[in-house]
Protein backbone atom coordinates (compact mmCIF):
# COMPACT_ATOMS: atom_id res chain seq x y z
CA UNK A 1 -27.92 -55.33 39.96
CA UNK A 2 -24.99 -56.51 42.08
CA UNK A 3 -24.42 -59.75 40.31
CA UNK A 4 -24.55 -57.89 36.81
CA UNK A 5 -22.15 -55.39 38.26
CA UNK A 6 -19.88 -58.28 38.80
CA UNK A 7 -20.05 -59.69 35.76
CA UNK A 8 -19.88 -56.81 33.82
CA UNK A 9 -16.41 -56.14 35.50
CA UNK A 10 -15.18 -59.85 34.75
CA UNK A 11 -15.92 -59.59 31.44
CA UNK A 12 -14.06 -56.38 30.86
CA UNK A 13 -11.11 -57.41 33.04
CA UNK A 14 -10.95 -60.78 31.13
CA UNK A 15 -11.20 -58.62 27.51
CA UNK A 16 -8.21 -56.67 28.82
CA UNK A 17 -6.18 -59.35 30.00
CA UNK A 18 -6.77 -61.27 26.58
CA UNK A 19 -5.68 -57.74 24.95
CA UNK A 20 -2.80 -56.79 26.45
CA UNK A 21 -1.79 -60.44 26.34
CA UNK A 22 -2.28 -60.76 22.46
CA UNK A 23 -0.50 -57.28 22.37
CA UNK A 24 2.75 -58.71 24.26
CA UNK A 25 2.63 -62.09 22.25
CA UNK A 26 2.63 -59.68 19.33
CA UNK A 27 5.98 -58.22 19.63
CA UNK A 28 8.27 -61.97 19.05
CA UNK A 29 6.69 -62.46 15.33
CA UNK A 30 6.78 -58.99 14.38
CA UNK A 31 10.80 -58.93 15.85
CA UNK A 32 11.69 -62.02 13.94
CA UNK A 33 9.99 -60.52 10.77
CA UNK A 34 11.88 -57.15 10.72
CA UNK A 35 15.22 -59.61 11.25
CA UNK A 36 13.88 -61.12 8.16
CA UNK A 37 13.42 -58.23 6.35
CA UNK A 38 16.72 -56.77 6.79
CA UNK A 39 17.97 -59.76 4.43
CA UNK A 40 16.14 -58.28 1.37
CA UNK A 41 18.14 -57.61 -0.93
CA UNK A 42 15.79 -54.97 -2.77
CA UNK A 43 16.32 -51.71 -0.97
CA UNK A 44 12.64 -50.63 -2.44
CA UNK A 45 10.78 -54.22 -1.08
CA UNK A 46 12.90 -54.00 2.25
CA UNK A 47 11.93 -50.59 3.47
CA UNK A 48 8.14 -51.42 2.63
CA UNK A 49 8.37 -53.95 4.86
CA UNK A 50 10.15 -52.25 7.50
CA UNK A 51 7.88 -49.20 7.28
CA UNK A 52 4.96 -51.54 7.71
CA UNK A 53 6.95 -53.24 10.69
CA UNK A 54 7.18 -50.02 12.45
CA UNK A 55 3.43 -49.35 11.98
CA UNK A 56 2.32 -52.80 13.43
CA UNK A 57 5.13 -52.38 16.51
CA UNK A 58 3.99 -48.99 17.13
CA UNK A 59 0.37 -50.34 17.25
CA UNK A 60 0.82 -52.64 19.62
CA UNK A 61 3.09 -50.24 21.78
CA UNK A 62 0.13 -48.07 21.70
CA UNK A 63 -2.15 -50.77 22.68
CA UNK A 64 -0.34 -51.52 26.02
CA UNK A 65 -0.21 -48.23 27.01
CA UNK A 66 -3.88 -48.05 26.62
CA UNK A 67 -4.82 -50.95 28.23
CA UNK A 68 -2.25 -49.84 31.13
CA UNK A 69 -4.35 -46.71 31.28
CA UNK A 70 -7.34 -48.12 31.63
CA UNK A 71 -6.35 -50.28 35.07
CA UNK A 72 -5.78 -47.70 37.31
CA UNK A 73 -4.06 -49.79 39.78
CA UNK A 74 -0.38 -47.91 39.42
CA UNK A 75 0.20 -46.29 42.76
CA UNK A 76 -0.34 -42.67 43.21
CA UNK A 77 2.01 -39.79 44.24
CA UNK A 78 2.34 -36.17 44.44
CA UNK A 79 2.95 -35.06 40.79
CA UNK A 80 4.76 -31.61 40.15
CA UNK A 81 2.85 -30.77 37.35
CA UNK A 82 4.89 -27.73 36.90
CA UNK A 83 8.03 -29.78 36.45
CA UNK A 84 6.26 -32.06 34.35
CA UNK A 85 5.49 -29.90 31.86
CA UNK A 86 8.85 -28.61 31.65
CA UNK A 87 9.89 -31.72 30.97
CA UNK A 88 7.67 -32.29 28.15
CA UNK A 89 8.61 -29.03 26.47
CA UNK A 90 12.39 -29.86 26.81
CA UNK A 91 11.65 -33.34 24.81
CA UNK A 92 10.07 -31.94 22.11
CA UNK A 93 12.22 -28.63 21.74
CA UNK A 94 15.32 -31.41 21.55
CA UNK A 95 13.18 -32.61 18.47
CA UNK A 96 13.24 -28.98 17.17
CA UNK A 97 9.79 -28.51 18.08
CA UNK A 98 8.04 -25.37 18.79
CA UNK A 99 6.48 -26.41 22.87
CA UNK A 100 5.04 -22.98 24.50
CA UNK A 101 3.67 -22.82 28.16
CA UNK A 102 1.76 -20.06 29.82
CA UNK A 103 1.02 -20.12 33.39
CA UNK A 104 2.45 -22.47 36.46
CA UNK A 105 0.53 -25.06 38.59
CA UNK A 106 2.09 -24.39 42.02
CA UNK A 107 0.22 -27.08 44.15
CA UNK A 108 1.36 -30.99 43.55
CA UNK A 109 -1.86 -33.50 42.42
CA UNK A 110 -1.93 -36.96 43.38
CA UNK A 111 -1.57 -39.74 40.62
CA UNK A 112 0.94 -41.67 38.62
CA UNK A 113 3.78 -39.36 36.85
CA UNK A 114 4.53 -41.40 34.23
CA UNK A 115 0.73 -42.17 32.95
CA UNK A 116 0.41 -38.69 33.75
CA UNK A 117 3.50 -37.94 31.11
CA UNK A 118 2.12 -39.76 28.72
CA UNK A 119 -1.56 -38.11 29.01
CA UNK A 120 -0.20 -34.62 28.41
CA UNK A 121 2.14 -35.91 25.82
CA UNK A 122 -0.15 -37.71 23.62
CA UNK A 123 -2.12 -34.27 23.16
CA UNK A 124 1.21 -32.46 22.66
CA UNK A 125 2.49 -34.77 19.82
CA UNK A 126 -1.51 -34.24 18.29
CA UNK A 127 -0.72 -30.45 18.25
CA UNK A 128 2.45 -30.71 16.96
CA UNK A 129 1.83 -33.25 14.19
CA UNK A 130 -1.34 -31.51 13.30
CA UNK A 131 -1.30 -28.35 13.94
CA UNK A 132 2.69 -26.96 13.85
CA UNK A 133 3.59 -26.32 17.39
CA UNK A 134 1.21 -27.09 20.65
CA UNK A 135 0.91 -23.84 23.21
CA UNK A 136 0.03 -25.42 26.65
CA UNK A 137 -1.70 -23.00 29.18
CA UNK A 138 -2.23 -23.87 32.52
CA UNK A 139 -5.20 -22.51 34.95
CA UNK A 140 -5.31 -23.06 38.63
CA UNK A 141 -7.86 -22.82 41.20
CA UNK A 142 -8.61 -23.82 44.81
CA UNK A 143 -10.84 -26.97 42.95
CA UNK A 144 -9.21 -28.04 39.75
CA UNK A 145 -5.97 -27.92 37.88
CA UNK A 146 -6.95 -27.11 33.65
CA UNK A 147 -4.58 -27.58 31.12
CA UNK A 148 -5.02 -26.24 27.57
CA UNK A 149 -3.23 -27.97 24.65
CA UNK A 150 -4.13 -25.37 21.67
CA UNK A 151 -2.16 -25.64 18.37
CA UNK A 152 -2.44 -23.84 14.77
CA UNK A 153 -4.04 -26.44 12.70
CA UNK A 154 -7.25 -26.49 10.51
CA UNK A 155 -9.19 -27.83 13.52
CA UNK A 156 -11.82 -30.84 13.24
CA UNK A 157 -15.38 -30.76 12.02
CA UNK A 158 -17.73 -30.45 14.97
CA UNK A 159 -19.11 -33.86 14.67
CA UNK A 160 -15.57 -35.57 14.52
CA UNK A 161 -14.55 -34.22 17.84
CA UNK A 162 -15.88 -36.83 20.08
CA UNK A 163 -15.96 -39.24 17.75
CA UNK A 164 -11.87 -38.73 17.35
CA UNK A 165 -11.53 -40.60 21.16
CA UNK A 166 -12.73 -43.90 19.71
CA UNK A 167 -9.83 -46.03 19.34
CA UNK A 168 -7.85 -46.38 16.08
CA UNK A 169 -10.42 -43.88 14.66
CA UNK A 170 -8.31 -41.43 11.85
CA UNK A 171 -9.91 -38.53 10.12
CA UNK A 172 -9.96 -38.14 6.31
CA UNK A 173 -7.33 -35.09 4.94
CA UNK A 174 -4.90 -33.62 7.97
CA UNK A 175 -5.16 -36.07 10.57
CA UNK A 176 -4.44 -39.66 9.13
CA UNK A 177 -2.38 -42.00 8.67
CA UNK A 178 0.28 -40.34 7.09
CA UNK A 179 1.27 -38.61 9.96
CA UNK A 180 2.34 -41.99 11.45
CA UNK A 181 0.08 -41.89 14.40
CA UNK A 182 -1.88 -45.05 15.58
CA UNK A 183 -5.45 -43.79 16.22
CA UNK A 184 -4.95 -44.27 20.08
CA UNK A 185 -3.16 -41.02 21.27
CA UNK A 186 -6.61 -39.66 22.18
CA UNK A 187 -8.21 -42.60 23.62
CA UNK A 188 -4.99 -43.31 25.99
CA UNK A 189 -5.06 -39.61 27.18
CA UNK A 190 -9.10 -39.55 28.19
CA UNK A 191 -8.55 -43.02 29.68
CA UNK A 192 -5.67 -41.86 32.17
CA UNK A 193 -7.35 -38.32 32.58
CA UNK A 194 -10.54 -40.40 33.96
CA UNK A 195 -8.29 -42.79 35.65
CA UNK A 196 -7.16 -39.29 37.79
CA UNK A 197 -10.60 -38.20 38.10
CA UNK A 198 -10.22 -35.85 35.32
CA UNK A 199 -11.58 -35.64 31.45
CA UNK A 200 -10.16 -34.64 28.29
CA UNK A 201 -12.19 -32.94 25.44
CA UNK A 202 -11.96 -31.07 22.40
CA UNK A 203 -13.24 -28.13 21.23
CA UNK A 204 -12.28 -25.96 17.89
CA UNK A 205 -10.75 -22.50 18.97
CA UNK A 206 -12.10 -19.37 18.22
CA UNK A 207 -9.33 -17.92 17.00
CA UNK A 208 -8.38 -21.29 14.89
CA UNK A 209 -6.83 -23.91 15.44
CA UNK A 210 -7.63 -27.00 17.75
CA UNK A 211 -7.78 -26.75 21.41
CA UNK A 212 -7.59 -30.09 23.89
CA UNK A 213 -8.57 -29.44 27.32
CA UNK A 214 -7.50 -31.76 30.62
């Protein structure tokens, strides 16, 4: 069992290695492309291309970051989540978006502030994008720290909402591609919750819209 345990963790280390190496490697064609691009002279053909460009970049921005999630070798600190959050609803109300918060976490937790960042902020940008504005409620006990990410969307189908984790995995009608997200905002945020010794799921609220819970 010991030896298959070993493997098993070579092989995934080597898979993410080769990943996050193809993902860096990645970024020199697709820079000398959009150079390339910019010498179009049709104004219709060049911002295909660039649109396209900014898909594939984001992609493999959003790649890293998962892959970077998934190590969970970063060192750990004490995280004001409180402070954190205010931070996230300051970026996205200089975007003129609508970023509530109800409630305060008052004790520090121990982990990386910048995966951390990007956790809450993945589910954020879901809620905004799909659902209008996000309304982040936080609930504190002696054992666990919960944060609630609920926005005013249509919600997913109750069989989509696991399968929405899966990476690069877009639903049909409100959530796609035309929203210009990659597919991986959800996977990176369960991988760095679990990475914390947290989890991340979704659930439909009652009173509509969708509600992500860390």
């Amino acid at each position: 069992f010991n030896t298959m345990q070993g493997r098993l963790i070579r092989v995934i280390e080597e898979r993410t290695r080769l990943l996050t190496a193809m993902s860096h490697a990645l970024k020199t064609p697709i820079t000398r492309m959009r150079l390339r691009a910019e010498l179009l002279e049709d104004d219709s053909l060049r911002d295909k291309f660039e649109t396209d460009l900014g898909e594939m970049e984001a992609m493999v921005t959003e790649t890293l970051l998962f892959m970077r999630g998934l190590s969970g070798r970063e060192p750990k600190q004490p995280i004001d989540v409180a402070g954190l959050l205010e931070s996230i609803q300051g970026d996205n109300e200089a975007m003129g978006r609508t970023v509530t918060i109800d409630g305060r976490a008052s004790q520090h937790v121990m982990g990386n502030p910048g995966l951390l960042k990007r956790c809450v902020s993945n589910l954020v940008d879901n809620a905004v994008l799909y659902g209008h504005q996000a309304d982040i409620q936080v609930e504190e006990d002696a054992v666990q720290l919960t944060i609630r990410v609920r926005d005013q969307g249509p919600g997913i189908p109750e069989p989509e909402l696991e399968a929405v984790f899966e990476p690069f995995v877009r639903l049909e009608g409100s959530r796609n591609r035309e929203t210009g997200g990659t597919g991986l905002g959800l996977s990176i945020a369960r991988n760095i919750a679990r990475v914390h010794g947290g989890e991340v799921r979704l659930a439909n609220y009652p009173r509509g819209g969708l509600e992500a819970v860390l």
